[in-house]
PDB file of N, CA and C in Angstrom:
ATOM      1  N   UNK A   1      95.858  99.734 150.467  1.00  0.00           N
ATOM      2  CA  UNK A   1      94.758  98.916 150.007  1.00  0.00           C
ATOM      3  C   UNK A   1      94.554  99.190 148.514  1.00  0.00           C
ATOM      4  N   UNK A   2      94.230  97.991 147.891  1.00  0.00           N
ATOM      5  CA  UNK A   2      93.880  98.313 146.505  1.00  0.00           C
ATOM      6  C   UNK A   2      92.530  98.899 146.153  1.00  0.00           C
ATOM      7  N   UNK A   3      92.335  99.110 144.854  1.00  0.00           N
ATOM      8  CA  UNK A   3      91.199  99.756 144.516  1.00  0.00           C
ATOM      9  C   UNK A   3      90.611  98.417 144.412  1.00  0.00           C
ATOM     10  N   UNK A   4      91.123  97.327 143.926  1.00  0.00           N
ATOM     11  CA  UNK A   4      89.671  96.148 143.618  1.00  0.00           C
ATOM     12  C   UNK A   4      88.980  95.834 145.415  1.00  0.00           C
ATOM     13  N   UNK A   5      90.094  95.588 146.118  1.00  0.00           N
ATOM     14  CA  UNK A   5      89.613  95.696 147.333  1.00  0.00           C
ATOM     15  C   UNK A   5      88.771  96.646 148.274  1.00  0.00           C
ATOM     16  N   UNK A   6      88.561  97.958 147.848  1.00  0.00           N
ATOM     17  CA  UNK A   6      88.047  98.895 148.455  1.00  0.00           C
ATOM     18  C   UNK A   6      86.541  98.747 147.649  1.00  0.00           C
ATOM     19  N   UNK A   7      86.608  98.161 146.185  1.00  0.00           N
ATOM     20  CA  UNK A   7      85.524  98.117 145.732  1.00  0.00           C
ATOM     21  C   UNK A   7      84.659  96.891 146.422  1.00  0.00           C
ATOM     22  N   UNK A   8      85.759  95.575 147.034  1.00  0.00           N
ATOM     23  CA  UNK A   8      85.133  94.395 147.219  1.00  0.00           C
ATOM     24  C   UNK A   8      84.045  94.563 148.591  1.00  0.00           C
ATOM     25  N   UNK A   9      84.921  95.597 149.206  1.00  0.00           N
ATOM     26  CA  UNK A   9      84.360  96.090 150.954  1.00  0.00           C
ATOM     27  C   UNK A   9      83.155  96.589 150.439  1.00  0.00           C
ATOM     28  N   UNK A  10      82.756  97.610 149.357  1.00  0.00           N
ATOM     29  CA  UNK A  10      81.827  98.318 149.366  1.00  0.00           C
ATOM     30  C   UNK A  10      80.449  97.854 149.031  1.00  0.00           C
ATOM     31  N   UNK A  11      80.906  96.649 148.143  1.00  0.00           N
ATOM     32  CA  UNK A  11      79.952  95.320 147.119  1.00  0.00           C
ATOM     33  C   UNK A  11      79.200  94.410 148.926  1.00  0.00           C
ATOM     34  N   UNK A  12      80.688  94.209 149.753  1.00  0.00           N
ATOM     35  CA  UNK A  12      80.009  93.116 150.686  1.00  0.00           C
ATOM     36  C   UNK A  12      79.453  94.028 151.593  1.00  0.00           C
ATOM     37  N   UNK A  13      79.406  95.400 151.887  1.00  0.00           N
ATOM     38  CA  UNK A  13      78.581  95.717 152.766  1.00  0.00           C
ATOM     39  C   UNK A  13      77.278  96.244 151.942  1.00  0.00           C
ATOM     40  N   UNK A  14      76.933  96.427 150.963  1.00  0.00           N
ATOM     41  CA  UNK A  14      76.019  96.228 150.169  1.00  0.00           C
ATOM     42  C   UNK A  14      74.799  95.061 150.192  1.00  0.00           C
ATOM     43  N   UNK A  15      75.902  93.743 150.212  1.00  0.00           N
ATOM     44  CA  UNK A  15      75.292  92.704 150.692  1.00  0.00           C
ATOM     45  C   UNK A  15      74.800  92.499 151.637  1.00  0.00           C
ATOM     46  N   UNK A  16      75.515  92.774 152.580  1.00  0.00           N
ATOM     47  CA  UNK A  16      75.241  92.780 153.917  1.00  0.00           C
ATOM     48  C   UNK A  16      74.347  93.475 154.606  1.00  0.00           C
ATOM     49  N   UNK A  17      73.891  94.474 153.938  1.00  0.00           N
ATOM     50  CA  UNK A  17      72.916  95.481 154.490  1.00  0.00           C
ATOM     51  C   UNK A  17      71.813  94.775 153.996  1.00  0.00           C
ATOM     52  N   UNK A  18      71.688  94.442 152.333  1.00  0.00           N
ATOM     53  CA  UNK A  18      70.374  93.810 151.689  1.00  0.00           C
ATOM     54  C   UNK A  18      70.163  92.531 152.402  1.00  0.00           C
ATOM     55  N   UNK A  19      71.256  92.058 152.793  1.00  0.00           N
ATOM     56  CA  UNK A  19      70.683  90.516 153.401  1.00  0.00           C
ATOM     57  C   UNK A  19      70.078  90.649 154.524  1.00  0.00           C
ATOM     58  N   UNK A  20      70.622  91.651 155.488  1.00  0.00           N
ATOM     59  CA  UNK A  20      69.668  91.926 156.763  1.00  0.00           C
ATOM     60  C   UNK A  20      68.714  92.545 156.420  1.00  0.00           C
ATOM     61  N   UNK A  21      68.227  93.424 155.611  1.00  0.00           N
ATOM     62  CA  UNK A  21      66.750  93.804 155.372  1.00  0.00           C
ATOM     63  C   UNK A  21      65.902  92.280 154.786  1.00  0.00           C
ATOM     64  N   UNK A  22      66.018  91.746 154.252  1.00  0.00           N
ATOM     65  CA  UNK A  22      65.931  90.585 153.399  1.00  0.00           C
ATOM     66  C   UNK A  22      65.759  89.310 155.044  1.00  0.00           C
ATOM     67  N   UNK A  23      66.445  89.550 155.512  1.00  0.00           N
ATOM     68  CA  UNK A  23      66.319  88.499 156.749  1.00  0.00           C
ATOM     69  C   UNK A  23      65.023  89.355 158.187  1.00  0.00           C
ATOM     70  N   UNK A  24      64.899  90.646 158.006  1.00  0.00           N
ATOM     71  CA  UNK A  24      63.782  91.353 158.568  1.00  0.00           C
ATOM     72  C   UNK A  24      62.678  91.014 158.136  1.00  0.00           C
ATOM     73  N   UNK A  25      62.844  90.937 156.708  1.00  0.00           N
ATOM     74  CA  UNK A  25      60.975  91.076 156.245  1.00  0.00           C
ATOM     75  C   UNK A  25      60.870  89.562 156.109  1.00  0.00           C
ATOM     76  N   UNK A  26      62.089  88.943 156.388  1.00  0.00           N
ATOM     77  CA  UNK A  26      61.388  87.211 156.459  1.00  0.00           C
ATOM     78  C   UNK A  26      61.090  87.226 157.588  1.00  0.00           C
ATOM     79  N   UNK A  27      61.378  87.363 158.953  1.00  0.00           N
ATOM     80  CA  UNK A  27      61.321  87.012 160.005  1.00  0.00           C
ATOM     81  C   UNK A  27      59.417  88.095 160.337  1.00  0.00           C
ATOM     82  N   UNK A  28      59.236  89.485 159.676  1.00  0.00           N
ATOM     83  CA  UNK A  28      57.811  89.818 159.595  1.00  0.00           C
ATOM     84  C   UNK A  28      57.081  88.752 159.136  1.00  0.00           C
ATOM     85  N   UNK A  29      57.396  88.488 157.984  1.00  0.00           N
ATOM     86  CA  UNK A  29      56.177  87.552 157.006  1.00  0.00           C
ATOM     87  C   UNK A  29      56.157  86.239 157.547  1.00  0.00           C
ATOM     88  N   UNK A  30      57.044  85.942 158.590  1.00  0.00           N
ATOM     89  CA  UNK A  30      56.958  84.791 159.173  1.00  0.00           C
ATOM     90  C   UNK A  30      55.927  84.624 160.371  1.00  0.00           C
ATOM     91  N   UNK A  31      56.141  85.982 160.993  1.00  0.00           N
ATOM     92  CA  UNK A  31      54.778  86.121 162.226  1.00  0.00           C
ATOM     93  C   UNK A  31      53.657  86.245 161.987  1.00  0.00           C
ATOM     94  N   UNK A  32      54.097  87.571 160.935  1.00  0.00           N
ATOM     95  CA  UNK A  32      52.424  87.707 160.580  1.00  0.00           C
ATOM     96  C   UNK A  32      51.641  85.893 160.058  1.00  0.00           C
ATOM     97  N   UNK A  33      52.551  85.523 159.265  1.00  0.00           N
ATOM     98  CA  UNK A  33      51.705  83.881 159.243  1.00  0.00           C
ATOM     99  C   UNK A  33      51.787  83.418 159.909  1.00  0.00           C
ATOM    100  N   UNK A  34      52.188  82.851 161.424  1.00  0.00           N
ATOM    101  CA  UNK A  34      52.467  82.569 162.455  1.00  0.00           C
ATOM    102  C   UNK A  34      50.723  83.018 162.847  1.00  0.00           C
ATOM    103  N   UNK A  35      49.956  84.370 162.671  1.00  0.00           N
ATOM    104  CA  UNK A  35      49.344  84.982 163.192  1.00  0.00           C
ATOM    105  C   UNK A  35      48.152  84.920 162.277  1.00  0.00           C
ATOM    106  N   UNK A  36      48.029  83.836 161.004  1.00  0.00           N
ATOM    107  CA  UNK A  36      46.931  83.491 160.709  1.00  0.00           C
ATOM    108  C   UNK A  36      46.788  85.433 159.471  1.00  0.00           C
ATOM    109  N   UNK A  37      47.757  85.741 159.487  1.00  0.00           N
ATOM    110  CA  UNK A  37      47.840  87.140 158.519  1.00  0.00           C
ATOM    111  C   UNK A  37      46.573  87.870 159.341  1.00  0.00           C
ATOM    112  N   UNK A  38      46.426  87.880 160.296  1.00  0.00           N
ATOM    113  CA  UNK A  38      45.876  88.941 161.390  1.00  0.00           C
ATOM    114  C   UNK A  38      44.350  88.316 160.687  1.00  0.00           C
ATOM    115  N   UNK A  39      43.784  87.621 160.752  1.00  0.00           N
ATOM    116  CA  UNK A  39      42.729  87.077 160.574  1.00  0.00           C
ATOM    117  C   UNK A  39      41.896  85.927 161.375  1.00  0.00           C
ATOM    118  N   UNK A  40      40.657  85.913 161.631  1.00  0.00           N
ATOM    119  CA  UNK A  40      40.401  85.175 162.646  1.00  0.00           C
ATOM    120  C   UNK A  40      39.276  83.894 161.223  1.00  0.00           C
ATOM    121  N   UNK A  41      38.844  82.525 161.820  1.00  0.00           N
ATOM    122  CA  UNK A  41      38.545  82.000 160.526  1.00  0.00           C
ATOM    123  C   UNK A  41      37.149  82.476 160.261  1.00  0.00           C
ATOM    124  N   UNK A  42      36.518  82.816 161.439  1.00  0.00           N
ATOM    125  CA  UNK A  42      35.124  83.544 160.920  1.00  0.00           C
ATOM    126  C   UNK A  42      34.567  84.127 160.179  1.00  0.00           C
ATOM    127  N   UNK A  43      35.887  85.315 159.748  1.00  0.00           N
ATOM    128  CA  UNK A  43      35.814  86.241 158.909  1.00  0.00           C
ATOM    129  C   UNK A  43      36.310  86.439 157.247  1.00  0.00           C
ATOM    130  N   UNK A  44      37.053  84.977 157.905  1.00  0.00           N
ATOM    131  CA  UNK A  44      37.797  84.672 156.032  1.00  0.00           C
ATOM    132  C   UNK A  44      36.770  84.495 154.999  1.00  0.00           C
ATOM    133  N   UNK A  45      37.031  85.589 153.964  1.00  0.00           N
ATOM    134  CA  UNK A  45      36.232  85.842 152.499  1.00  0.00           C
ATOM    135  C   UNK A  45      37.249  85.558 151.329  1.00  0.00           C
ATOM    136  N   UNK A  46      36.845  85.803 150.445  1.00  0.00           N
ATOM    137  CA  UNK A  46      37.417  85.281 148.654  1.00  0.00           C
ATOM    138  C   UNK A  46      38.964  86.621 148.928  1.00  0.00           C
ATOM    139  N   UNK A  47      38.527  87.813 149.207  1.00  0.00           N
ATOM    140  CA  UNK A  47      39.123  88.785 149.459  1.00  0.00           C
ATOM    141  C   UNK A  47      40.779  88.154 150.148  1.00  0.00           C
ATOM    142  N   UNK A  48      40.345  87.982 151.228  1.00  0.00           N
ATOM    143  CA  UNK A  48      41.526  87.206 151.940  1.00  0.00           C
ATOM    144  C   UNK A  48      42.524  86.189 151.305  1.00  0.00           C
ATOM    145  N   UNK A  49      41.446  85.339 150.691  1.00  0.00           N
ATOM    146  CA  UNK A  49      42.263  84.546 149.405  1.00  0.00           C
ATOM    147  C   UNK A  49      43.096  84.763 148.340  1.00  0.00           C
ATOM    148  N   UNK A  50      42.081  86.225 147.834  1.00  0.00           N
ATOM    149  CA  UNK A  50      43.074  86.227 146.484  1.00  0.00           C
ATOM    150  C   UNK A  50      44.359  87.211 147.294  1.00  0.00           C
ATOM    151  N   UNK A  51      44.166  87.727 148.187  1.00  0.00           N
ATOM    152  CA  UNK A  51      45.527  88.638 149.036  1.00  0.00           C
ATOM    153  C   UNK A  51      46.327  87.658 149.371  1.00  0.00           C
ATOM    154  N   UNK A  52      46.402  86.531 150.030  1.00  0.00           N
ATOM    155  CA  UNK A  52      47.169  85.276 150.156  1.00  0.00           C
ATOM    156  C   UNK A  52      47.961  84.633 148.903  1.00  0.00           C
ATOM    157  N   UNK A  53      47.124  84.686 147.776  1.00  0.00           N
ATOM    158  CA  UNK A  53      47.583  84.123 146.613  1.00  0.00           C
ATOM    159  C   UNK A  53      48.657  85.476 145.820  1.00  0.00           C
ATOM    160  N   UNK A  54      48.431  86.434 145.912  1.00  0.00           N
ATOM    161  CA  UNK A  54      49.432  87.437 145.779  1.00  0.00           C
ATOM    162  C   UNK A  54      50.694  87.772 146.256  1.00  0.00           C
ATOM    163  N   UNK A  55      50.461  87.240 147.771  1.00  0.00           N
ATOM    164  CA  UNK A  55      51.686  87.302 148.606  1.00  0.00           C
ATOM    165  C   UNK A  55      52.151  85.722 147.602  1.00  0.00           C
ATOM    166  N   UNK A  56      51.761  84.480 147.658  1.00  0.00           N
ATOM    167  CA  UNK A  56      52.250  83.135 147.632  1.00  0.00           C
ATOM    168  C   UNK A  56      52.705  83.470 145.973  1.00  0.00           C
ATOM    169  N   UNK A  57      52.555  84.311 144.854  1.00  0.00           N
ATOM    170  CA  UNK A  57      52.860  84.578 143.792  1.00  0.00           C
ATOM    171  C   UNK A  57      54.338  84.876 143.710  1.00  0.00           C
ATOM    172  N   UNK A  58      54.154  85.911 144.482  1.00  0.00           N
ATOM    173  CA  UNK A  58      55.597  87.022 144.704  1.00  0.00           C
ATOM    174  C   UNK A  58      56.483  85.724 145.120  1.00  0.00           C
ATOM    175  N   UNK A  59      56.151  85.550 146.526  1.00  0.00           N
ATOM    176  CA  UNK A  59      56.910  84.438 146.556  1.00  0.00           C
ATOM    177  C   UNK A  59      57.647  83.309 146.134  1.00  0.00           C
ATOM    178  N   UNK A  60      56.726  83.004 145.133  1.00  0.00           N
ATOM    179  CA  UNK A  60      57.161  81.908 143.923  1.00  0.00           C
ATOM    180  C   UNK A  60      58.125  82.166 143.062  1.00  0.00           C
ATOM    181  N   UNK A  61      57.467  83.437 142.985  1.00  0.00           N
ATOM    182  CA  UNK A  61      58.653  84.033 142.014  1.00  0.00           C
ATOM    183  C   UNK A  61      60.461  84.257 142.678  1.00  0.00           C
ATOM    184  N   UNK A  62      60.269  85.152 143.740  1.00  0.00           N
ATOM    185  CA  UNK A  62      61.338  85.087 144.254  1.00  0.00           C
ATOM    186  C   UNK A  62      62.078  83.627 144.492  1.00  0.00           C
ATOM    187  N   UNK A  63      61.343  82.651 145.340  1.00  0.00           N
ATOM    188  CA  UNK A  63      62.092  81.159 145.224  1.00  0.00           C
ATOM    189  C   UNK A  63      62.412  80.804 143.811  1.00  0.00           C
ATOM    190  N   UNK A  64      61.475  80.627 143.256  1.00  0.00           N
ATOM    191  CA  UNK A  64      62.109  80.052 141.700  1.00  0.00           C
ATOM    192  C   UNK A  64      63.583  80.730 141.083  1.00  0.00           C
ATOM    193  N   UNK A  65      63.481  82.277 141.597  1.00  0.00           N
ATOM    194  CA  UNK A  65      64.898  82.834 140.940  1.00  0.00           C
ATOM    195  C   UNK A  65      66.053  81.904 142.031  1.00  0.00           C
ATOM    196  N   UNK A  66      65.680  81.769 143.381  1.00  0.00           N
ATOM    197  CA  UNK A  66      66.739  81.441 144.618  1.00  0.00           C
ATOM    198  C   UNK A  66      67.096  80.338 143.812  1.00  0.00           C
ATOM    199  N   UNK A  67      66.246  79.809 143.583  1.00  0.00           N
ATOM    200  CA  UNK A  67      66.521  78.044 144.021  1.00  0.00           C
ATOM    201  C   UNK A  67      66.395  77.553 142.334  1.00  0.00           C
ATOM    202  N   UNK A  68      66.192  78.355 140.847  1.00  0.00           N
ATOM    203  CA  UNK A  68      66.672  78.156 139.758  1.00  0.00           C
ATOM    204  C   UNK A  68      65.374  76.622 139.496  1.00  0.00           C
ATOM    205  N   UNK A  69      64.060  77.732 139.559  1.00  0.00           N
ATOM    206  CA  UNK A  69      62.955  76.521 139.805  1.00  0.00           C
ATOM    207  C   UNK A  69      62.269  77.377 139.083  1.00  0.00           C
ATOM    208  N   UNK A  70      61.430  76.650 138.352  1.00  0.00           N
ATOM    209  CA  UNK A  70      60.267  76.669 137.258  1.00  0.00           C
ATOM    210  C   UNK A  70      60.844  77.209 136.348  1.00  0.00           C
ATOM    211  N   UNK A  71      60.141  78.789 135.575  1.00  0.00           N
ATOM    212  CA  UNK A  71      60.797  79.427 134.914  1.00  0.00           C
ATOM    213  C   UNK A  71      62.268  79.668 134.720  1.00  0.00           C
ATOM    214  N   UNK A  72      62.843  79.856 135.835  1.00  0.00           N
ATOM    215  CA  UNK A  72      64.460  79.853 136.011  1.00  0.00           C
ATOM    216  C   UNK A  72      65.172  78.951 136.121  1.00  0.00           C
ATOM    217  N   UNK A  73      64.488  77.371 135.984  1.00  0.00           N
ATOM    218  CA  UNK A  73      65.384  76.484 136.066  1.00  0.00           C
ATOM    219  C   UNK A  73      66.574  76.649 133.993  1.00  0.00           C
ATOM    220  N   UNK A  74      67.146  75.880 135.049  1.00  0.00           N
ATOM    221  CA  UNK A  74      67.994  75.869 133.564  1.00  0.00           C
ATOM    222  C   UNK A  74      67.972  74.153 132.780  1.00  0.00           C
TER     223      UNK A  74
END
């Protein structure tokens, strides 16, 4: 086996590990919203909001790098 190849194995299980962590915490952040983010509507305050808008930030950010949107478009 070559060395570029032993490097290529080491790069795709690299990947492969980050993509399944990466496919875990989607499939969390998917229930927990599924689950109303463990909140019932009685109790929803400003608090809850701006924690929602933090998660939906991050988020933005991460899509915009995926998908080469807003800031990252080219």
């Amino acid at each position: 086996m070559t060395r570029r190849a032993t490097d290529n194995t080491k790069a795709l299980d690299a990947f492969i590990a980050a993509k399944s962590e990466i496919d875990a915490m989607l499939e969390r952040l998917a229930a927990l919203s599924a689950d109303h983010f463990e909140t019932h509507p009685d109790e929803i305050n400003w608090g809850h909001v701006g924690t929602l808008n933090h998660y939906r930030a991050k988020l933005r950010e991460i899509t915009d790098m995926a998908f080469r949107e807003g800031e990252h478009a080219e």
